[in-house]
Protein backbone atom coordinates (compact mmCIF):
# COMPACT_ATOMS: atom_id res chain seq x y z
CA UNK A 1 0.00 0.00 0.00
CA UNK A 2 1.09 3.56 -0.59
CA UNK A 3 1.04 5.77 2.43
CA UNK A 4 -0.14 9.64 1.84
CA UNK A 5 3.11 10.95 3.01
CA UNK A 6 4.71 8.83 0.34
CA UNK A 7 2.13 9.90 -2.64
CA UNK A 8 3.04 13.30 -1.65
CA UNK A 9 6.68 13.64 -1.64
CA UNK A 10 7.13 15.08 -4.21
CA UNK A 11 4.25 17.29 -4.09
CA UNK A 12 4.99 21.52 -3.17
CA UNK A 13 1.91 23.29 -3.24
CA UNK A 14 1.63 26.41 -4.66
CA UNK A 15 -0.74 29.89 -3.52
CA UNK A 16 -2.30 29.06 -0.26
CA UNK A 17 -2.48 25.21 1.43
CA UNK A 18 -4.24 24.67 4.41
CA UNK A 19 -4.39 21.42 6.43
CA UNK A 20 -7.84 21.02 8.56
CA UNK A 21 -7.22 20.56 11.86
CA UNK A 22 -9.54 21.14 14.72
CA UNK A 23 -6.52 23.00 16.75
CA UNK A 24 -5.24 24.70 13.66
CA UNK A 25 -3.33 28.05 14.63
CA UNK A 26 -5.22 29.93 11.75
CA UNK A 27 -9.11 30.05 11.77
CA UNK A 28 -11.96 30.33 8.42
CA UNK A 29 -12.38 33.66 9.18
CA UNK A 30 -9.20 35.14 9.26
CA UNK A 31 -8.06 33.19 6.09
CA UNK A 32 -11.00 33.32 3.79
CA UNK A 33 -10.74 36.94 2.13
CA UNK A 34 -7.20 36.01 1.40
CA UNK A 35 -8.49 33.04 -0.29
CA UNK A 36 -10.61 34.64 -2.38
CA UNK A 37 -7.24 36.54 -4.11
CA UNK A 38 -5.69 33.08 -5.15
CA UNK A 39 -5.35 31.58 -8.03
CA UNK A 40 -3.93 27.99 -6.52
CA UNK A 41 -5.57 26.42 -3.41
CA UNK A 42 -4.49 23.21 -1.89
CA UNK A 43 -6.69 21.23 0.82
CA UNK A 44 -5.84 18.73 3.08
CA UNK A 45 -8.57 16.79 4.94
CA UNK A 46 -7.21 13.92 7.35
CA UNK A 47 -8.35 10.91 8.09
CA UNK A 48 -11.21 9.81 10.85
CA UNK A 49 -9.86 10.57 14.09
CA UNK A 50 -7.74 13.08 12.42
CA UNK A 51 -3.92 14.15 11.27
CA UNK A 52 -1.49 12.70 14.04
CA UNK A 53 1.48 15.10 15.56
CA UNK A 54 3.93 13.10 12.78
CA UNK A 55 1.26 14.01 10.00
CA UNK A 56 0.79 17.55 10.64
CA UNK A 57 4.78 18.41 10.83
CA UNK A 58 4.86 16.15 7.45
CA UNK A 59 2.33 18.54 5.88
CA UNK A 60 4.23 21.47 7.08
CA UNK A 61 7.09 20.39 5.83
CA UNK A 62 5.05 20.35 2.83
CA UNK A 63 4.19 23.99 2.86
CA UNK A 64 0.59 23.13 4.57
CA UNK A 65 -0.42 25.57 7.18
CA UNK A 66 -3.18 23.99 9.86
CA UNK A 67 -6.77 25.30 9.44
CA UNK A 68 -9.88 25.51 11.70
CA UNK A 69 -13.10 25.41 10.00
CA UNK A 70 -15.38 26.44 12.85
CA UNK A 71 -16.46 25.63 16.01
CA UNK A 72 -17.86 21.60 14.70
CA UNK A 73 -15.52 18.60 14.06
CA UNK A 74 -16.65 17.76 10.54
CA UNK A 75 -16.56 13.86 9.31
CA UNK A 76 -13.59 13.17 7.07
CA UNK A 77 -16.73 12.81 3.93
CA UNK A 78 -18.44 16.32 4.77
CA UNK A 79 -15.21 18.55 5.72
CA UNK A 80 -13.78 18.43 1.39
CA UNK A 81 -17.25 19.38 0.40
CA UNK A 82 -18.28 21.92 2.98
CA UNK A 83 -14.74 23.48 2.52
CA UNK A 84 -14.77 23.16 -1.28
CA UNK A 85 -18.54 25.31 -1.17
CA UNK A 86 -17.49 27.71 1.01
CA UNK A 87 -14.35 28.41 -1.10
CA UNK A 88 -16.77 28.32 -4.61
CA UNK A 89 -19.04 30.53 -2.98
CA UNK A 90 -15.77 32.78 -2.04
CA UNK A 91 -14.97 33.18 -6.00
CA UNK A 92 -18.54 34.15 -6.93
């Protein structure tokens, strides 16, 4: 099997990357009119039970910044689509 850290070795993001976390130092609000302004954005959404301590210094290392998206813990199958609409809905 292919681990995600593998997969993404290679990978550098460019414009903005955020990594959802529920204890992410930057929040929604204070990133999304910045969003708005980019022409690349890259998403990470962990697993159920969330990104371990080893996973989120990985995705740093990667250029991923961690990201709250409110007050709720979303399920690993409604936090890409609830992010990905409220980015759409960003761009008009």
């Amino acid at each position: 099997t292919v681990c995600w850290r593998d997969a993404l070795a290679d990978v550098r993001p460019s414009g903005a990357a955020y990594a959802l976390h529920p204890e992410g130092a930057a929040n929604w609000a204070e990133v999304r009119d910045g969003l708005a302004a980019q022409r690349d954005i890259s998403l990470a959404v962990g697993p159920e039970g969330g990104w371990s301590t080893h996973d989120l210094v990985k995705l740093s290392e990667l250029g991923f910044s961690p990201m709250r998206f409110g007050p709720r813990i979303l399920r690993t199958e409604t936090a890409a689509p609830a992010l990905t609409a409220a980015i759409q809905a960003l761009l008009g």
